[in-house]
N, C-alpha and C. Protein backbone atom coordinates (compact mmCIF):
# COMPACT_ATOMS: atom_id res chain seq x y z
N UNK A 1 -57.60 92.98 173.90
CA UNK A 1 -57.29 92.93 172.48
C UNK A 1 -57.18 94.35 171.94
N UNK A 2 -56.03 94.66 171.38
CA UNK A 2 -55.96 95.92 170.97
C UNK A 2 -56.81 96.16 169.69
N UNK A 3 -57.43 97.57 169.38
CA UNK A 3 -58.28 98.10 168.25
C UNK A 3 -57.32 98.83 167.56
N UNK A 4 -58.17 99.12 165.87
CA UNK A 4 -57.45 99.14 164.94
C UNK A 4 -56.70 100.34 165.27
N UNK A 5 -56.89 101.57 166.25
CA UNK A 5 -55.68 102.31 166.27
C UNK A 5 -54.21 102.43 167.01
N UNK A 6 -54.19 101.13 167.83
CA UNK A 6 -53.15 100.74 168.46
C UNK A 6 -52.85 99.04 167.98
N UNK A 7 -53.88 98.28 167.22
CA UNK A 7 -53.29 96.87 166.55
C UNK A 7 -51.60 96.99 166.10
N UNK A 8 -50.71 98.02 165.62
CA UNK A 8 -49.78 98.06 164.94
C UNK A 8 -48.54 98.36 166.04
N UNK A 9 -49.29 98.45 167.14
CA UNK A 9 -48.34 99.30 168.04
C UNK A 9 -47.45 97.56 168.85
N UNK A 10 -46.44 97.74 169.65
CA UNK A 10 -45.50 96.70 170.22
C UNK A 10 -46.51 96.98 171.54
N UNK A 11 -46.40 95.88 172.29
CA UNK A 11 -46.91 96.43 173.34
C UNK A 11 -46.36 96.96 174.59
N UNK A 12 -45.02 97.26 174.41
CA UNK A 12 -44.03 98.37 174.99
C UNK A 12 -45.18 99.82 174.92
N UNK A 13 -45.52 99.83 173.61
CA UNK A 13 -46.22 101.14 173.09
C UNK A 13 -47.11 101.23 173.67
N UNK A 14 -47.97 100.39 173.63
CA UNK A 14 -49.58 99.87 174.00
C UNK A 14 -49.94 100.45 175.72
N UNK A 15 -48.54 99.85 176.40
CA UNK A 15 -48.45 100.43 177.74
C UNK A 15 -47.68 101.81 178.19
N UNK A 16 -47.63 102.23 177.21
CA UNK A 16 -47.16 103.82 177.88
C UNK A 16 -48.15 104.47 176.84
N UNK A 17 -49.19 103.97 176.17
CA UNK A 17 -50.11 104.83 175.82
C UNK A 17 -51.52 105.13 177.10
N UNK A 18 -51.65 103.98 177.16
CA UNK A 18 -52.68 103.12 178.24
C UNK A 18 -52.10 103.96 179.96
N UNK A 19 -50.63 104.24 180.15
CA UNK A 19 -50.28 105.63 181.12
C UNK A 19 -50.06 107.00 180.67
N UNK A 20 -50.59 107.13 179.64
CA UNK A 20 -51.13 108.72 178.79
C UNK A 20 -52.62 108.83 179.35
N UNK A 21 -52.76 107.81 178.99
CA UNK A 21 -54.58 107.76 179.72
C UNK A 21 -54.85 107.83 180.46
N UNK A 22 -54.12 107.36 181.65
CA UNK A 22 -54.87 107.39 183.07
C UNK A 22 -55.19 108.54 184.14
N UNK A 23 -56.29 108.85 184.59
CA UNK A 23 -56.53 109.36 185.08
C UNK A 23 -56.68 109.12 186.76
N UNK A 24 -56.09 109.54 187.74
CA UNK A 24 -55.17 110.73 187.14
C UNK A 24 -54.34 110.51 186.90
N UNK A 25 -53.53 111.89 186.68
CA UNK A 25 -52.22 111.60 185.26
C UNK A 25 -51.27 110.85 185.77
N UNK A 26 -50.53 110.17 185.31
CA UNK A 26 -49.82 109.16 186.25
C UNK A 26 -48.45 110.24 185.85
N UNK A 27 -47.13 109.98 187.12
CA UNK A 27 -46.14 110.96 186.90
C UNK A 27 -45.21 109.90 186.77
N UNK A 28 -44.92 108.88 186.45
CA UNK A 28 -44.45 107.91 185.97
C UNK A 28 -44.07 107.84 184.55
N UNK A 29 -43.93 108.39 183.87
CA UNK A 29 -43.60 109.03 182.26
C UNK A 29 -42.45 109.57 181.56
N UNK A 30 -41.99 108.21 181.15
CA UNK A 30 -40.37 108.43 181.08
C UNK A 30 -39.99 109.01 179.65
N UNK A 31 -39.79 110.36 179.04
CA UNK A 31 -39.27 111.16 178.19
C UNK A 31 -38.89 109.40 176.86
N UNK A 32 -37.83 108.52 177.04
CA UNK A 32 -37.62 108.03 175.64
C UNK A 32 -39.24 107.30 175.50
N UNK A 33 -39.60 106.69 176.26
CA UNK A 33 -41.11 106.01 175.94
C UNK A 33 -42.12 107.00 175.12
N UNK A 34 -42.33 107.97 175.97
CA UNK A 34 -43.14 108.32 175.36
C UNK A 34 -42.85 109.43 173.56
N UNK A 35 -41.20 109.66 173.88
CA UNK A 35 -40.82 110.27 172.28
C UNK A 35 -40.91 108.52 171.49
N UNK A 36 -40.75 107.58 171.69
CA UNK A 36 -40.66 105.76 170.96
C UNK A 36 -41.81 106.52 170.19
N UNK A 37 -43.08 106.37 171.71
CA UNK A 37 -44.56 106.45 170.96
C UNK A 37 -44.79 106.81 169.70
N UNK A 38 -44.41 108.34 170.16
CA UNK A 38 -45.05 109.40 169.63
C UNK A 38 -43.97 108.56 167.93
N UNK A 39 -42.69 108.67 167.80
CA UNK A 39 -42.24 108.24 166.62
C UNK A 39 -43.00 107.23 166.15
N UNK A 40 -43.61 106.36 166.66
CA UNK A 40 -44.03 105.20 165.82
C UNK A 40 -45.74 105.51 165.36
N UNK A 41 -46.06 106.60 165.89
CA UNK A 41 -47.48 106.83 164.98
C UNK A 41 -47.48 108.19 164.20
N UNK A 42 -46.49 109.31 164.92
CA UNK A 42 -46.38 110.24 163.95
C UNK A 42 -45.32 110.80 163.52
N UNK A 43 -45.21 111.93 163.14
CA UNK A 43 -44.04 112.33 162.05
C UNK A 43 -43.14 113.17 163.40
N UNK A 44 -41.94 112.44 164.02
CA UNK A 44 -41.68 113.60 165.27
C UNK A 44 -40.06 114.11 164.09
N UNK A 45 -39.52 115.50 164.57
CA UNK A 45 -38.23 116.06 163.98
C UNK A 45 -37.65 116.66 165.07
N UNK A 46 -36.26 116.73 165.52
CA UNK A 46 -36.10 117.55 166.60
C UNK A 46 -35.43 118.60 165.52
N UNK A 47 -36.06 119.89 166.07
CA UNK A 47 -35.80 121.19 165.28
C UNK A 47 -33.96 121.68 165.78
N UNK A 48 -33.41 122.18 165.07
CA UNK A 48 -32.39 122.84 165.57
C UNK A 48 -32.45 123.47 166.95
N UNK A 49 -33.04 124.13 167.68
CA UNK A 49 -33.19 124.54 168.94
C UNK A 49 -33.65 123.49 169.94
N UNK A 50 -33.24 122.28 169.64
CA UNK A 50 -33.51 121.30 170.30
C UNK A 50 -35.28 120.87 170.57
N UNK A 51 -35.88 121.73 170.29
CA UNK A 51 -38.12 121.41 170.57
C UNK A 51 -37.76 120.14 169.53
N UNK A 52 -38.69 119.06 169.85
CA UNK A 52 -39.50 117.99 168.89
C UNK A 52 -40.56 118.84 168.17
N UNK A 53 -40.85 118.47 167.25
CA UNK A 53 -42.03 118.40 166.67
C UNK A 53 -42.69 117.35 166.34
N UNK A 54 -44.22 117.47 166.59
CA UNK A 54 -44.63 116.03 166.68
C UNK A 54 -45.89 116.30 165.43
N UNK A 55 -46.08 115.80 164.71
CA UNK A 55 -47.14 116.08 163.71
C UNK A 55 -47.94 114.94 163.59
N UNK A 56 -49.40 115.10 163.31
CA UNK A 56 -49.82 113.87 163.55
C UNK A 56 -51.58 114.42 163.01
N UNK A 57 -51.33 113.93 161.83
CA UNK A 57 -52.99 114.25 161.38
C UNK A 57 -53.02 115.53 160.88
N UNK A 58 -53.80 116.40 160.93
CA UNK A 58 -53.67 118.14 161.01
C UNK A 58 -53.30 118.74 162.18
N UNK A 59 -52.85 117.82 163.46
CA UNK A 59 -52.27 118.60 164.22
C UNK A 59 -51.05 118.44 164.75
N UNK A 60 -50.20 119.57 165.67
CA UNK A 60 -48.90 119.71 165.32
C UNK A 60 -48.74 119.69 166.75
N UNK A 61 -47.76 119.64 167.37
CA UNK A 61 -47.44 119.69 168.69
C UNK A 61 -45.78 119.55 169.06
N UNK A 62 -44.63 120.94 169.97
CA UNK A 62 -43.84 120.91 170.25
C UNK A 62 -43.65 120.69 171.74
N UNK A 63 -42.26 119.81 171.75
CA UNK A 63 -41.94 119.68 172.74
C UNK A 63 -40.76 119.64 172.94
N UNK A 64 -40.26 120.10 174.94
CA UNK A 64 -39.20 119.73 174.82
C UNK A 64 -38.51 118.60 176.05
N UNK A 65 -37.51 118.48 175.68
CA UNK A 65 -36.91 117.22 176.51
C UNK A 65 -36.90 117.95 177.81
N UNK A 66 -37.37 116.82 178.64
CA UNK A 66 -37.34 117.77 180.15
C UNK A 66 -36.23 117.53 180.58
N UNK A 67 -35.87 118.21 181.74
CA UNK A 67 -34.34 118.20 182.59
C UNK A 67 -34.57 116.66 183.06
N UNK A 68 -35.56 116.25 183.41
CA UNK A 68 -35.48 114.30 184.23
C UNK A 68 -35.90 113.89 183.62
N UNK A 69 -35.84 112.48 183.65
CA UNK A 69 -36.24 111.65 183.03
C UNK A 69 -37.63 111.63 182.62
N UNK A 70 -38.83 111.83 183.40
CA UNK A 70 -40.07 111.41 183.66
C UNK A 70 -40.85 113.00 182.64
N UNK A 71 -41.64 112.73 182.02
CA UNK A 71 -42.29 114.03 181.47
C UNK A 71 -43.31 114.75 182.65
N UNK A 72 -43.57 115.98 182.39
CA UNK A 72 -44.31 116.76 183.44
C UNK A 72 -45.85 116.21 183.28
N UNK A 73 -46.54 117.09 183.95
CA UNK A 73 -48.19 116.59 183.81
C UNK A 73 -48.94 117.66 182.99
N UNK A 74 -48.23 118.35 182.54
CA UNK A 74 -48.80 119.68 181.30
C UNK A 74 -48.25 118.55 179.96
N UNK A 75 -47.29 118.56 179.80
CA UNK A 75 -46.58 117.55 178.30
C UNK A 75 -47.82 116.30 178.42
N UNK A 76 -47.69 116.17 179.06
CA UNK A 76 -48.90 114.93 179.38
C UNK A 76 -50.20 115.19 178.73
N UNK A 77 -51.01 115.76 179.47
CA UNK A 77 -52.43 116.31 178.45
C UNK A 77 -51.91 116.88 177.52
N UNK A 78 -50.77 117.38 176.91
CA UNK A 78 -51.07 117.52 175.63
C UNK A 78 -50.55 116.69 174.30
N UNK A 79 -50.02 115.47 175.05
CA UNK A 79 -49.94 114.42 174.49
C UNK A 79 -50.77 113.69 174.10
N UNK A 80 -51.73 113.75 175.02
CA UNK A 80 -53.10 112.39 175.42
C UNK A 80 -53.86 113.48 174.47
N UNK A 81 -54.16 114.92 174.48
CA UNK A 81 -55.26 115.18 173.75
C UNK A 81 -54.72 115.17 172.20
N UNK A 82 -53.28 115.03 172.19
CA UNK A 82 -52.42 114.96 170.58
C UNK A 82 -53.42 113.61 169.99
N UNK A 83 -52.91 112.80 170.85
CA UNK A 83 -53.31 110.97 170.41
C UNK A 83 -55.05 110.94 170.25
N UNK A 84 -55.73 111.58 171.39
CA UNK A 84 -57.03 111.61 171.49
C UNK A 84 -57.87 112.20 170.08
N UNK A 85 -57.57 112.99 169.98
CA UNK A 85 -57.62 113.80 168.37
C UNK A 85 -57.85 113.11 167.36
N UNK A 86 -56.53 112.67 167.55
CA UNK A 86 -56.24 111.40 166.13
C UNK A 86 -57.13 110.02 166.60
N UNK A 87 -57.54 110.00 167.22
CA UNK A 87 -58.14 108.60 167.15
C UNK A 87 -57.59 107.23 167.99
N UNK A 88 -56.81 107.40 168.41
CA UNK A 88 -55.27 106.71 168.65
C UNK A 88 -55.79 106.36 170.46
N UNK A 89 -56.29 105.60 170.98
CA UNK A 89 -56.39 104.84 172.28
C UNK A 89 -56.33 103.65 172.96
N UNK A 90 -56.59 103.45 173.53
CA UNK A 90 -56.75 101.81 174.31
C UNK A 90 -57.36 101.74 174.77
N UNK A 91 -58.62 102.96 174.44
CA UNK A 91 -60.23 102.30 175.19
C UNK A 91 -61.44 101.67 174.16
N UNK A 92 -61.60 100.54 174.34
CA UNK A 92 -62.39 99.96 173.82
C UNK A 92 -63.46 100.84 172.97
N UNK A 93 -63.52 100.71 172.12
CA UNK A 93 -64.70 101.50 170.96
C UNK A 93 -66.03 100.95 170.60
């Protein structure tokens, strides 16, 4: 049963948050999933120089589209500690 910081999420979302989490990092992490995510809980903009910006709470976080599909394992933790921050998981509270 999802908690109140993923209740709102599809569970498309639910499961590529839940592979933000896993340890270890899973390399399975496909660039539109995880930009969906990130749009549906925070404020993302792609800047003219092509970086996202991802804003989310008081904290801010750029990124950019990788050459493959799958995101790296650096974009990764600093995704999971973006979401972690905010409150935002799928581990039971």
């Amino acid at each position: 049963m999802p908690d109140e910081s993923t209740a709102h999420l599809s569970e498309h979302h639910r499961k590529t948050l839940s592979h933000l989490e896993q340890h270890p990092t899973s390399h399975n992490l496909e660039w539109p999933d995880v930009l969906a995510l990130l749009a549906e809980v925070a404020d993302v903009t792609e800047e003219h120089n092509g970086t996202f910006r991802v804003r989310l709470g008081r904290s801010e976080l750029f990124l950019k589209k990788p050459h493959h599909k799958d995101i790296d394992e650096q974009t990764t933790l600093d995704v999971r500690r973006l979401l972690r921050d905010a409150g935002i998981s799928t581990a039971d509270k």
